[in-house]
C-alpha atoms as a PDB file:
ATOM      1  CA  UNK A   1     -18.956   1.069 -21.367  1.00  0.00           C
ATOM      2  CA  UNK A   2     -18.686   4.455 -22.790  1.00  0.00           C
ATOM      3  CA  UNK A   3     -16.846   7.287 -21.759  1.00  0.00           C
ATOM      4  CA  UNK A   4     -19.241   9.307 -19.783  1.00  0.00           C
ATOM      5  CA  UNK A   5     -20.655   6.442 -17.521  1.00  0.00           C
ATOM      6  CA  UNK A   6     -16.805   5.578 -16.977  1.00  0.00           C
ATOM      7  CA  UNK A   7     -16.411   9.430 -16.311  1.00  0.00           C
ATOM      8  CA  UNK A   8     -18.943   9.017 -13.364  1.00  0.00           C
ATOM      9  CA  UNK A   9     -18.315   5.932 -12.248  1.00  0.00           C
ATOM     10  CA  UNK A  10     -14.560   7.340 -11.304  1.00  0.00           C
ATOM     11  CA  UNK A  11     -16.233  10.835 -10.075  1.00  0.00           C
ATOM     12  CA  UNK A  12     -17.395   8.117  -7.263  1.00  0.00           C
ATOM     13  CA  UNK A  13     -14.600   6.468  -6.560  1.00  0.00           C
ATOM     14  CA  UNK A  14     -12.811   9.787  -6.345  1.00  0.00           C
ATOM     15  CA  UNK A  15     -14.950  11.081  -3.526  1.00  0.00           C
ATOM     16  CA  UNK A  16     -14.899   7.867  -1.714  1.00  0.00           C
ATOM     17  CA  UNK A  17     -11.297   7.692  -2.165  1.00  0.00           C
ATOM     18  CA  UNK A  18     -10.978  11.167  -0.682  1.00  0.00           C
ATOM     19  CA  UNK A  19     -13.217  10.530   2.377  1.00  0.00           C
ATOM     20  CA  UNK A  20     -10.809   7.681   3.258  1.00  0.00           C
ATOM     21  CA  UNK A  21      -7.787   9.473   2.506  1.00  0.00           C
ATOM     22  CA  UNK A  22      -9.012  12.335   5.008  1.00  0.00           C
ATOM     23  CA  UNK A  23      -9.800   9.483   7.557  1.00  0.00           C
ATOM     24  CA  UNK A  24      -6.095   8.030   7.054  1.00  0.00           C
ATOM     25  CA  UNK A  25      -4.849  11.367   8.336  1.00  0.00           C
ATOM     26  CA  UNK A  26      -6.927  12.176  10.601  1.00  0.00           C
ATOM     27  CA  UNK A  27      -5.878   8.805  12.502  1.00  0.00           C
ATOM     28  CA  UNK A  28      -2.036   9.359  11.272  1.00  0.00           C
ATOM     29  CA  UNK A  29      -2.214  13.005  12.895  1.00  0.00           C
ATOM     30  CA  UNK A  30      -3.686  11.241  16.023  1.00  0.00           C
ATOM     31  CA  UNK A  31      -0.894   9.245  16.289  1.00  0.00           C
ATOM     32  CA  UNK A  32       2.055  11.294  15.599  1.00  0.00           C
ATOM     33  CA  UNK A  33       1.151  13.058  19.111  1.00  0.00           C
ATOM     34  CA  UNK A  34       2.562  10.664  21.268  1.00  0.00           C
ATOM     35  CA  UNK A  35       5.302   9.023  18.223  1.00  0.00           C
ATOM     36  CA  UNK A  36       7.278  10.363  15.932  1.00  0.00           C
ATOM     37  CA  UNK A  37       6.988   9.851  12.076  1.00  0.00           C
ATOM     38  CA  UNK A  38       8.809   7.045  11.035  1.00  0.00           C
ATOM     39  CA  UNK A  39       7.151   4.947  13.485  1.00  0.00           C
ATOM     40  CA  UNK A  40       3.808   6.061  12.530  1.00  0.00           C
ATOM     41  CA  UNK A  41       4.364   4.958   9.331  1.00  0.00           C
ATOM     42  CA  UNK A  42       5.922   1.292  10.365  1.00  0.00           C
ATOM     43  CA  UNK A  43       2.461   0.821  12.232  1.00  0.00           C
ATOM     44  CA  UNK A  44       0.009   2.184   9.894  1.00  0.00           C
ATOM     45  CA  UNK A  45       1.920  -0.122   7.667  1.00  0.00           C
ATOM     46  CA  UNK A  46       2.214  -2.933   9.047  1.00  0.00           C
ATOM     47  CA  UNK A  47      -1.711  -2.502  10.065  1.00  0.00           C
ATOM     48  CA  UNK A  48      -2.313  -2.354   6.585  1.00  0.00           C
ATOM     49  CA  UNK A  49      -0.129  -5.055   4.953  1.00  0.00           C
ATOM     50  CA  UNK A  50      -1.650  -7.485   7.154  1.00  0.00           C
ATOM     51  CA  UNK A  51      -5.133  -5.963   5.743  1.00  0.00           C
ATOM     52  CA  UNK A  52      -4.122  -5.890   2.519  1.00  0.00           C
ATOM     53  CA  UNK A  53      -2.884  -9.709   2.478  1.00  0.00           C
ATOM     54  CA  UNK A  54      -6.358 -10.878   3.713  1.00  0.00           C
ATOM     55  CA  UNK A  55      -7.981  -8.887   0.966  1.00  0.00           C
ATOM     56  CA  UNK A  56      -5.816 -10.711  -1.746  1.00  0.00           C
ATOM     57  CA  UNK A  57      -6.313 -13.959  -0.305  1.00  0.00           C
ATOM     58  CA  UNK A  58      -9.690 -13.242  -0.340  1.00  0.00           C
ATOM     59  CA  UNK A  59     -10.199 -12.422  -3.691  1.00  0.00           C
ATOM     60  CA  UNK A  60      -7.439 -14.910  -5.081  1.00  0.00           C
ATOM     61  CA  UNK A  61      -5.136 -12.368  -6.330  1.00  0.00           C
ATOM     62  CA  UNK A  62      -1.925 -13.422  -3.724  1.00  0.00           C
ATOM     63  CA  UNK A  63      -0.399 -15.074  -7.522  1.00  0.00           C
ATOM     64  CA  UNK A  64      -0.092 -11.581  -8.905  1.00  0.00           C
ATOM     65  CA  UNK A  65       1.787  -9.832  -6.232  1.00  0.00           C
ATOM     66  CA  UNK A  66       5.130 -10.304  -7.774  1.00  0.00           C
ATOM     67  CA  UNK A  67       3.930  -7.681 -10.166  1.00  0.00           C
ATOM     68  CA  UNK A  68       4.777  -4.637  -7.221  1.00  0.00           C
ATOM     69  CA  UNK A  69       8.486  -5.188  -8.745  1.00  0.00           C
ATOM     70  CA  UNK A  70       6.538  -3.660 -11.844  1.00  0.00           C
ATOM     71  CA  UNK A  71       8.847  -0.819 -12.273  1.00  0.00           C
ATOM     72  CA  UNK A  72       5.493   1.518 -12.336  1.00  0.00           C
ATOM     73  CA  UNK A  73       4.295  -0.059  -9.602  1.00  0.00           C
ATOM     74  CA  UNK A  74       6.855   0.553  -7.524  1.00  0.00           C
ATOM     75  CA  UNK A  75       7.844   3.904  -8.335  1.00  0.00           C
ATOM     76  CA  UNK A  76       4.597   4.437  -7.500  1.00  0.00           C
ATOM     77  CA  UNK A  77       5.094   2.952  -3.734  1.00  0.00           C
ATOM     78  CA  UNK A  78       7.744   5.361  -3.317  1.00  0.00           C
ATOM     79  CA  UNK A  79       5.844   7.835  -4.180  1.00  0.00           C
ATOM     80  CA  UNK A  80       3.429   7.597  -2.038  1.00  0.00           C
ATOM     81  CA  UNK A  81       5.796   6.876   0.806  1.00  0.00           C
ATOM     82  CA  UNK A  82       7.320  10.110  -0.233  1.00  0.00           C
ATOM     83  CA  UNK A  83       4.036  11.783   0.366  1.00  0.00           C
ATOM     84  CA  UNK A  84       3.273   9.987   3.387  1.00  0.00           C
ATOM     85  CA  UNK A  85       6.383  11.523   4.936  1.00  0.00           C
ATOM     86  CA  UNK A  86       5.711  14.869   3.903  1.00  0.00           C
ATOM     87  CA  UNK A  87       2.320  14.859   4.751  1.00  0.00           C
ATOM     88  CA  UNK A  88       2.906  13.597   8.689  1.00  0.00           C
ATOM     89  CA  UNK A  89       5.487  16.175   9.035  1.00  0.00           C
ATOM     90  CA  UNK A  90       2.864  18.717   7.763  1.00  0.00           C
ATOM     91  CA  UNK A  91       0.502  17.361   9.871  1.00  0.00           C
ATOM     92  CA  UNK A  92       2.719  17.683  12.817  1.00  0.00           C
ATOM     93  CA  UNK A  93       2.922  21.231  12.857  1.00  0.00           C
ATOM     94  CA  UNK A  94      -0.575  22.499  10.895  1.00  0.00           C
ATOM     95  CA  UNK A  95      -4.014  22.329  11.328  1.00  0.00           C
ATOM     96  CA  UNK A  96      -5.577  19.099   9.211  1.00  0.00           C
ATOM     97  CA  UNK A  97      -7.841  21.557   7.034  1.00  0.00           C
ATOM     98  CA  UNK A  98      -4.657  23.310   5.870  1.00  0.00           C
ATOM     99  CA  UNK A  99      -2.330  20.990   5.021  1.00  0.00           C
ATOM    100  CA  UNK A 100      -5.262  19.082   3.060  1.00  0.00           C
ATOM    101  CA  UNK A 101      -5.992  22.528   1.104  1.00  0.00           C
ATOM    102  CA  UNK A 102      -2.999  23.124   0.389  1.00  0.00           C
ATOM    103  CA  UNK A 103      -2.626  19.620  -1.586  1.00  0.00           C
ATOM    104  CA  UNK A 104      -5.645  20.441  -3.763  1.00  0.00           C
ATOM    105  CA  UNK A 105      -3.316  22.215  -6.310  1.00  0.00           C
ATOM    106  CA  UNK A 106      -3.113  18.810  -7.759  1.00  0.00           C
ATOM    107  CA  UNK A 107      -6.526  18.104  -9.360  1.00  0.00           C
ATOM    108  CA  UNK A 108      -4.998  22.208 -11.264  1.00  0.00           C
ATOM    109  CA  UNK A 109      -1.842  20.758 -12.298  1.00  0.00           C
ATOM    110  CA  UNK A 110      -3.663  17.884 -13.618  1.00  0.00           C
ATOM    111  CA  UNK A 111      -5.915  19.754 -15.188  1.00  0.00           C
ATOM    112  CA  UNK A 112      -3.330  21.567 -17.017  1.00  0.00           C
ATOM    113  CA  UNK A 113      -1.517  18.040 -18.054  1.00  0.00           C
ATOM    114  CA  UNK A 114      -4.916  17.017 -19.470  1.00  0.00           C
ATOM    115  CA  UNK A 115      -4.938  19.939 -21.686  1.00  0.00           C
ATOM    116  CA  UNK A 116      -1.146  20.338 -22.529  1.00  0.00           C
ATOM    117  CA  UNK A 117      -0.250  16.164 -23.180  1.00  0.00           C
ATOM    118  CA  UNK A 118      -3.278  14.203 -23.417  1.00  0.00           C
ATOM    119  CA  UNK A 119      -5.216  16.519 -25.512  1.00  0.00           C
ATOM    120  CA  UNK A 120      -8.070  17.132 -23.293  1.00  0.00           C
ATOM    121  CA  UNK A 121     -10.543  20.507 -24.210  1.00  0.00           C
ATOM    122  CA  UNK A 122      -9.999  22.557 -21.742  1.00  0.00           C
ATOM    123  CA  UNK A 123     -12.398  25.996 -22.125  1.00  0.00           C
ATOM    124  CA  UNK A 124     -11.040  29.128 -21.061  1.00  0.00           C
ATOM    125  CA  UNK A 125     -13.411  29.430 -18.346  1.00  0.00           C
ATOM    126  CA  UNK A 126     -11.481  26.552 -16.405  1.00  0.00           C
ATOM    127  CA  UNK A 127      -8.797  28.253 -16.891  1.00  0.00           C
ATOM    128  CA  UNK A 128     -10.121  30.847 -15.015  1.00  0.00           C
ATOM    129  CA  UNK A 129     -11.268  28.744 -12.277  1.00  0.00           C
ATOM    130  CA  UNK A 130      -7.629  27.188 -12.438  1.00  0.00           C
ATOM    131  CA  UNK A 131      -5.704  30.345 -11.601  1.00  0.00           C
ATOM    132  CA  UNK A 132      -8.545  30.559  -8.678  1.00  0.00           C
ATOM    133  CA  UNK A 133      -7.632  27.263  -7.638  1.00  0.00           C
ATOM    134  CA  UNK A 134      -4.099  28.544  -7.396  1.00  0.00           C
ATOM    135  CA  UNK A 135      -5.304  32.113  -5.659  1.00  0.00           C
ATOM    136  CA  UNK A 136      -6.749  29.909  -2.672  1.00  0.00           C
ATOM    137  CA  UNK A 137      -3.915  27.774  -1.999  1.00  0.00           C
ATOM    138  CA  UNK A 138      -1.968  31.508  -1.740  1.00  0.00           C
ATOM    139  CA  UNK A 139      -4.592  32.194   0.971  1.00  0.00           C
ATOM    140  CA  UNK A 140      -3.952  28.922   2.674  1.00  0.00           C
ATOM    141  CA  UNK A 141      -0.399  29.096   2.753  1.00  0.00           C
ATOM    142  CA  UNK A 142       0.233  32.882   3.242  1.00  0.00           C
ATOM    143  CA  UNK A 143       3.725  33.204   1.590  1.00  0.00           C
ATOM    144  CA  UNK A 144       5.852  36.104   2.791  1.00  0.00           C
ATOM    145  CA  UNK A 145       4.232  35.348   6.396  1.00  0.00           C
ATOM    146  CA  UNK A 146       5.255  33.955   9.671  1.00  0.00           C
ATOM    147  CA  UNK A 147       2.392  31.249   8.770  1.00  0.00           C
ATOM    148  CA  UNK A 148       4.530  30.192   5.674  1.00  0.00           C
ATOM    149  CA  UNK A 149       6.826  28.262   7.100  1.00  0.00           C
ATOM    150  CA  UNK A 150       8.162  24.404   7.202  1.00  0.00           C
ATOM    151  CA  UNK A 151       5.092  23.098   7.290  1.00  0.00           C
ATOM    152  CA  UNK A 152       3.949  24.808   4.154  1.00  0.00           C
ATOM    153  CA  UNK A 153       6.679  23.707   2.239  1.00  0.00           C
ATOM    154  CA  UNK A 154       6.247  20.097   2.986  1.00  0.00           C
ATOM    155  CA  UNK A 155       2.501  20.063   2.336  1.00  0.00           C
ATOM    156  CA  UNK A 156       3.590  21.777  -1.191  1.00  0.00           C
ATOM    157  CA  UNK A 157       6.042  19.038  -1.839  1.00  0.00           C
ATOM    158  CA  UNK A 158       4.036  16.673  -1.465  1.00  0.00           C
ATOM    159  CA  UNK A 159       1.697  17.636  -4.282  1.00  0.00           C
ATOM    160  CA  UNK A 160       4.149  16.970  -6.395  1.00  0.00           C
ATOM    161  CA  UNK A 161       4.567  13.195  -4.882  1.00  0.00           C
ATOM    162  CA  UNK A 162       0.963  12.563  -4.925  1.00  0.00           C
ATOM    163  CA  UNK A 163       0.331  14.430  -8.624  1.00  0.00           C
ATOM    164  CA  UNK A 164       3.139  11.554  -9.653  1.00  0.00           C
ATOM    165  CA  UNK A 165       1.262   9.032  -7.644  1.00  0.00           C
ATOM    166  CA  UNK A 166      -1.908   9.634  -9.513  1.00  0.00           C
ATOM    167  CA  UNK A 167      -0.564   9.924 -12.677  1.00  0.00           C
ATOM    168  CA  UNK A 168       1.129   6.406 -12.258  1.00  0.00           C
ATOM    169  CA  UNK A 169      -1.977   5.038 -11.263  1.00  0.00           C
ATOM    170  CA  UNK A 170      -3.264   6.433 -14.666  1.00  0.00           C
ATOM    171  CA  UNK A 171      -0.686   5.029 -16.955  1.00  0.00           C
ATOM    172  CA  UNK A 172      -0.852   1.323 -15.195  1.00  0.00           C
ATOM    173  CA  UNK A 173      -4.213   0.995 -15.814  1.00  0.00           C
ATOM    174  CA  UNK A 174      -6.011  -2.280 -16.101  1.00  0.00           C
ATOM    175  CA  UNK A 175      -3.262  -4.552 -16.400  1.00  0.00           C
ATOM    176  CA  UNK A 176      -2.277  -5.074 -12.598  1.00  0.00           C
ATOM    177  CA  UNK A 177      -5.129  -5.667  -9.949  1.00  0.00           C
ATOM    178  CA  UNK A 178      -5.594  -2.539  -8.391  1.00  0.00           C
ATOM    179  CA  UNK A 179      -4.956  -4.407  -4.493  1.00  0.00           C
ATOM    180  CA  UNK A 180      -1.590  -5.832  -6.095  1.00  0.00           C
ATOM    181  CA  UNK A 181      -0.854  -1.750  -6.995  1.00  0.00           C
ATOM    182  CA  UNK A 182      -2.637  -1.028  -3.524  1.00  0.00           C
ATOM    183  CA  UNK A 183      -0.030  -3.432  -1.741  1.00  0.00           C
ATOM    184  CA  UNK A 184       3.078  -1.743  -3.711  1.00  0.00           C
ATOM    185  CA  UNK A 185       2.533   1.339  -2.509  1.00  0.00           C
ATOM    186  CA  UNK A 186       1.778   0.079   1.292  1.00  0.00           C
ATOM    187  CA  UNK A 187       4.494  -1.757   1.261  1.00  0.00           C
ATOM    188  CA  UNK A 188       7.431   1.008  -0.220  1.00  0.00           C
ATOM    189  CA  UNK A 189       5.615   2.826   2.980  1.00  0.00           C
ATOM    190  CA  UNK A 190       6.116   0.172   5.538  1.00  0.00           C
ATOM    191  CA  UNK A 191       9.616  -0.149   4.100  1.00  0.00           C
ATOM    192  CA  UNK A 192      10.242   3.462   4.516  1.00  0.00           C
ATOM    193  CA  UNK A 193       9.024   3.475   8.342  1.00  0.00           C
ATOM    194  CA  UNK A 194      11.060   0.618   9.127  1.00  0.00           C
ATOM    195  CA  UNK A 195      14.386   2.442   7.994  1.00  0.00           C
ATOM    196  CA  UNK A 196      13.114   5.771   9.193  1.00  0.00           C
ATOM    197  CA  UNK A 197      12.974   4.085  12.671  1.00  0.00           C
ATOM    198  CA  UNK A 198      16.216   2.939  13.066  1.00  0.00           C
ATOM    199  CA  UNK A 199      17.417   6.884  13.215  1.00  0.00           C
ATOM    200  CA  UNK A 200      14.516   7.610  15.715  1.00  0.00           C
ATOM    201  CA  UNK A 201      14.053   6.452  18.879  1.00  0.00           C
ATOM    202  CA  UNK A 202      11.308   4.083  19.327  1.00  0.00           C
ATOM    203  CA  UNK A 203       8.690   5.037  22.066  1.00  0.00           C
ATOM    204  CA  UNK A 204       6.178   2.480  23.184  1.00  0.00           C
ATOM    205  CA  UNK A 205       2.738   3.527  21.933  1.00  0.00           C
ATOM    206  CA  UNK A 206      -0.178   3.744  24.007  1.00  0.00           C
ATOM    207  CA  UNK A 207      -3.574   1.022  23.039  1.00  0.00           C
ATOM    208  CA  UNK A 208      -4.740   4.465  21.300  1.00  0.00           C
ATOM    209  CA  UNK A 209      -2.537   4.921  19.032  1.00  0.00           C
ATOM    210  CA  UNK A 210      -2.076   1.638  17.810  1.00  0.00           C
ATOM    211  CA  UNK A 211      -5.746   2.054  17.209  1.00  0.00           C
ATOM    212  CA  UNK A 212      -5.383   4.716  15.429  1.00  0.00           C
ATOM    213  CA  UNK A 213      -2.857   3.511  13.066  1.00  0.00           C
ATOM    214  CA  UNK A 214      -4.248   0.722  12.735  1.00  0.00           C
ATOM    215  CA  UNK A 215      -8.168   2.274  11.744  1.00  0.00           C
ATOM    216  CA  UNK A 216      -5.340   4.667   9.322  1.00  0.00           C
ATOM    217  CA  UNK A 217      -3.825   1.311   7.985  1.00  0.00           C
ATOM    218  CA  UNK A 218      -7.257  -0.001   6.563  1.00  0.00           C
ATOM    219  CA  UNK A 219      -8.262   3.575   5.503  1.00  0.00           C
ATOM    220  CA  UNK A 220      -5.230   4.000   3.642  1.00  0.00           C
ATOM    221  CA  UNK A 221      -5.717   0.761   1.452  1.00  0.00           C
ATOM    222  CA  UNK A 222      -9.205   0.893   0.726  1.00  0.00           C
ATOM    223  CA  UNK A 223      -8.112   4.726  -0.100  1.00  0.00           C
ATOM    224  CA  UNK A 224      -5.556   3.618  -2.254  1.00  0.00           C
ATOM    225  CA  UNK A 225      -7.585   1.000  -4.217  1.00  0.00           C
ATOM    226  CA  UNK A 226     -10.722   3.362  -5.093  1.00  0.00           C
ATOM    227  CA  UNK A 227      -7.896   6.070  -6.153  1.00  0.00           C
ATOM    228  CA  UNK A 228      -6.625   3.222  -8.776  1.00  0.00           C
ATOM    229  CA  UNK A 229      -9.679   2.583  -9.964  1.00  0.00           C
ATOM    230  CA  UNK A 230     -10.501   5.698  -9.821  1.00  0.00           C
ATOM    231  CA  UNK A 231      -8.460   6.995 -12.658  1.00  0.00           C
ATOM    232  CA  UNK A 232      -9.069   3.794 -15.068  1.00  0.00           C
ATOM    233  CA  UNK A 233      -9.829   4.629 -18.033  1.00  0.00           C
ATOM    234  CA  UNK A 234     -11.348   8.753 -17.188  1.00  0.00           C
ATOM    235  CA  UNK A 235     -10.469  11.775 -18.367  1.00  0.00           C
ATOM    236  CA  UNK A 236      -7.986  13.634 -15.469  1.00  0.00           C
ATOM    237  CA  UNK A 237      -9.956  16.690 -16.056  1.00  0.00           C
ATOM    238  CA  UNK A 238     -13.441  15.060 -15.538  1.00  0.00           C
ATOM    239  CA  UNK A 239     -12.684  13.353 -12.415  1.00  0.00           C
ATOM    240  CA  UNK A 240      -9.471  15.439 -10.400  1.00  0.00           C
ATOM    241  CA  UNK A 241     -12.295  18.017  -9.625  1.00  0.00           C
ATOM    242  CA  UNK A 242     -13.968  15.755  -7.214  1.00  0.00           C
ATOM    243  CA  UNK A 243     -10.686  15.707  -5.326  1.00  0.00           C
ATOM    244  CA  UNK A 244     -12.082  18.776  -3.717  1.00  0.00           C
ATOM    245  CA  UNK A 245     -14.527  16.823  -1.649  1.00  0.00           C
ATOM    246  CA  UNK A 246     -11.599  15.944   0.441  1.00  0.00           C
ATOM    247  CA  UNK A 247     -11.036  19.733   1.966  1.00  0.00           C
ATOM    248  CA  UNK A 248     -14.310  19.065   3.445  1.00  0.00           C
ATOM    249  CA  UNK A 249     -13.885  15.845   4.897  1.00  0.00           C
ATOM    250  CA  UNK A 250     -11.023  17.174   6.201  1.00  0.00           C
ATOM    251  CA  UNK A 251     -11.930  20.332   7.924  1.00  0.00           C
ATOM    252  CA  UNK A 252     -14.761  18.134   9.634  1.00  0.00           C
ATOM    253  CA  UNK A 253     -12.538  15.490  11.176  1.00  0.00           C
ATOM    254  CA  UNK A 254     -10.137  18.445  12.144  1.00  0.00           C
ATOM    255  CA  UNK A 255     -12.662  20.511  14.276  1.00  0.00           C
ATOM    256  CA  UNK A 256     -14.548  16.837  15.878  1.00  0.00           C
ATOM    257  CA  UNK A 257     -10.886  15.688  16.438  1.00  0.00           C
ATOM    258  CA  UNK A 258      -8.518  18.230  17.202  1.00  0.00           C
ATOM    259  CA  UNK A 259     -10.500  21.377  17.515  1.00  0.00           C
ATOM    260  CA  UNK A 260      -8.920  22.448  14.682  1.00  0.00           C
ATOM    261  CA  UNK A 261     -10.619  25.797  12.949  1.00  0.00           C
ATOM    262  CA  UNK A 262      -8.737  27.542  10.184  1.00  0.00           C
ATOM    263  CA  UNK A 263      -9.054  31.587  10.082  1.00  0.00           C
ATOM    264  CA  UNK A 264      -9.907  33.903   7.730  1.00  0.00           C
ATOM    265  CA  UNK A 265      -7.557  33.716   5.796  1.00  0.00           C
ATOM    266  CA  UNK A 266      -7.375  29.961   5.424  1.00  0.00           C
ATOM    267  CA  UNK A 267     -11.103  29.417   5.507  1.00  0.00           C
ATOM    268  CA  UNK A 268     -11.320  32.137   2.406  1.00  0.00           C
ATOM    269  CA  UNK A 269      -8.519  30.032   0.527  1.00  0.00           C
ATOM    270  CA  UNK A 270     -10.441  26.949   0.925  1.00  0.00           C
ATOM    271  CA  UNK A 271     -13.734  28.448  -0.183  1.00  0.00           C
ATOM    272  CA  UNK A 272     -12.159  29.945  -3.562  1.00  0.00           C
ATOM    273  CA  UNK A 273     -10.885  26.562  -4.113  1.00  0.00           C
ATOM    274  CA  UNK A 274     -13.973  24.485  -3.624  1.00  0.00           C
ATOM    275  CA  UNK A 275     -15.752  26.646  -5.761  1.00  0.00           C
ATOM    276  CA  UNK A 276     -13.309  26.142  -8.481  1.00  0.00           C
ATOM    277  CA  UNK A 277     -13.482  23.244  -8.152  1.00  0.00           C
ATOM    278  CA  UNK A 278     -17.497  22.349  -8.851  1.00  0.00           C
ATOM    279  CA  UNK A 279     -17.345  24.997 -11.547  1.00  0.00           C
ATOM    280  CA  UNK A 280     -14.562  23.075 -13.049  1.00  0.00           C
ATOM    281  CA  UNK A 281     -17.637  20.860 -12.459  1.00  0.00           C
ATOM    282  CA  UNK A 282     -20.082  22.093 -13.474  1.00  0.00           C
ATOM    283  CA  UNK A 283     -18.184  23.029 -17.084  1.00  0.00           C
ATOM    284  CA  UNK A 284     -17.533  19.087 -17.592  1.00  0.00           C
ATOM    285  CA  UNK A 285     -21.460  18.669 -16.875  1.00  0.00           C
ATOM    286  CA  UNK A 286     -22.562  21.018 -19.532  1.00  0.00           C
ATOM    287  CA  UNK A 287     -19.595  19.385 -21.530  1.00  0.00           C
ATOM    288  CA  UNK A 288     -21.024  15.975 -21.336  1.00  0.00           C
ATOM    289  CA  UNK A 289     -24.631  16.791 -21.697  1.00  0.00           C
ATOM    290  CA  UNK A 290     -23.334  18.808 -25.265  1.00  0.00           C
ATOM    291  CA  UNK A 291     -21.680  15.594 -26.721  1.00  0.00           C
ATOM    292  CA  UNK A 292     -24.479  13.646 -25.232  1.00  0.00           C
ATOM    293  CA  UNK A 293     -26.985  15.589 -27.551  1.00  0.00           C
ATOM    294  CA  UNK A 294     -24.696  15.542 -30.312  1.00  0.00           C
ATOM    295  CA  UNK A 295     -24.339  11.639 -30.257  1.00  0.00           C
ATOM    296  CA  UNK A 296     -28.523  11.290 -30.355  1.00  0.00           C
END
């Protein structure tokens, strides 16, 4: 398979993986209404490992999962436990549409990695659309504000958690099942809730929010396995672009959900970025078409 059909075959899996992601937290910011965090995260997780275990048997793939003690693998699970921490405390305290905005620095940072380690061309015009990238998340979180606050700070942090989640995901490549990768990183976050929970006191959920975290718990694997496969074998700066797709998703669950509707200020940040983004697009397009021409 060559490199451009692999190129668009992750570009899919990116924006599913990003539709399911936003789903995840839109049920995870459901739940945290009536529970707090920790617990949230036992649920969702336990929803999910039980998921996760029929999907393995399923596809005969239970033999591999002592590979999560991969030391990739699981550094990975933390990871993404550390972002699912971050990103429930976010949610807690900030619209859906922010928080999610406000993560999108990551496909930028990656973009810059590309460039700076792995040698990917990077034009100057994505550059360009780079520092706008950067511009709109200043819009979103409003630094030297009232609005930039806690909440801010832990939706910032955990770019940083998910950039090294991706980037994992990147380096482990073909040679662990993306489930048995999938189930690392659920469990580190069931693991996670269950400690969290002993320094929290437990509150009986209502039939709703078990729902909810347990519609989160599927989300969040089958998010987890098209974000693995996602990054197989693609170039970062072809497919983290497509990451943008998630702002939408996101914004559209938040005002159907929880009314949520971000202001000017916010809405103006996300806009810059999404347009970044498909130019960043749009460049890779005209990018692949050019070496397409040059290979006929």
């Amino acid at each position: 398979m060559d490199k451009r059909t692999i190129n668009r075959r992750g570009m899919l899996f990116m924006v599913l993986a990003m539709a399911l992601f936003s789903a995840n937290d839109a049920g995870t910011k459901f739940a945290i209404k009536e529970v707090p965090v920790s617990e949230v995260m036992f649920l969702r997780g336990l929803f999910a490992i039980v998921f996760i275990a029929v999907v393995l048997w399923w596809r005969d793939e239970l033999r591999d999962t002592p590979k999560i003690f991969d030391w990739q693998v699981s550094l990975r699970g933390f990871a993404e436990a550390a972002s699912g921490v971050l990103l429930i405390s976010a949610f807690a305290l900030m619209p859906l549409g922010n928080v999610i905005t406000i993560v999108q620095l990551v496909p930028f940072i990656m973009t810059i990695i590309g460039a700076a380690m792995l040698g990917e061309r990077v034009g100057w015009r994505r550059w360009l659309a780079v520092a706008a990238g950067f511009l709109g998340v200043l819009f979103v979180v409003k630094p030297g504000t009232a609005v930039s606050d806690t909440a801010s700070l832990f939706a910032l942090a955990a770019t940083f958690t998910i950039l090294l989640r991706d980037m994992l995901a990147r380096w482990i490549g073909t040679r662990i099942p993306a489930f048995v990768v999938t189930l690392g990183s659920i469990a580190a976050g069931l693991f996670v809730g269950a400690i969290g929970s002993m320094f929290q006191t437990w509150q009986t959920p209502s039939a709703l929010t078990i729902l909810s975290a347990a519609i989160s718990g599927v989300c969040l694997v089958l998010a987890q396995f098209f974000i693995v496969l996602a990054y197989r074998g693609t170039e970062l700066s072809a497919v983290a672009p497509f990451r943008y797709s998630i702002v939408l998703f996101a914004v559209v669950y938040g005002f159907i959900l929880f009314s949520d509707i971000p202001d000017g200020w916010s809405f103006a940040g996300m806009v810059i970025m999404i347009l970044s983004g498909l130019y960043m697009l749009h460049r890779e397009t005209l990018r692949t078409r050019g070496a397409a021409k040059g290979d006929a």
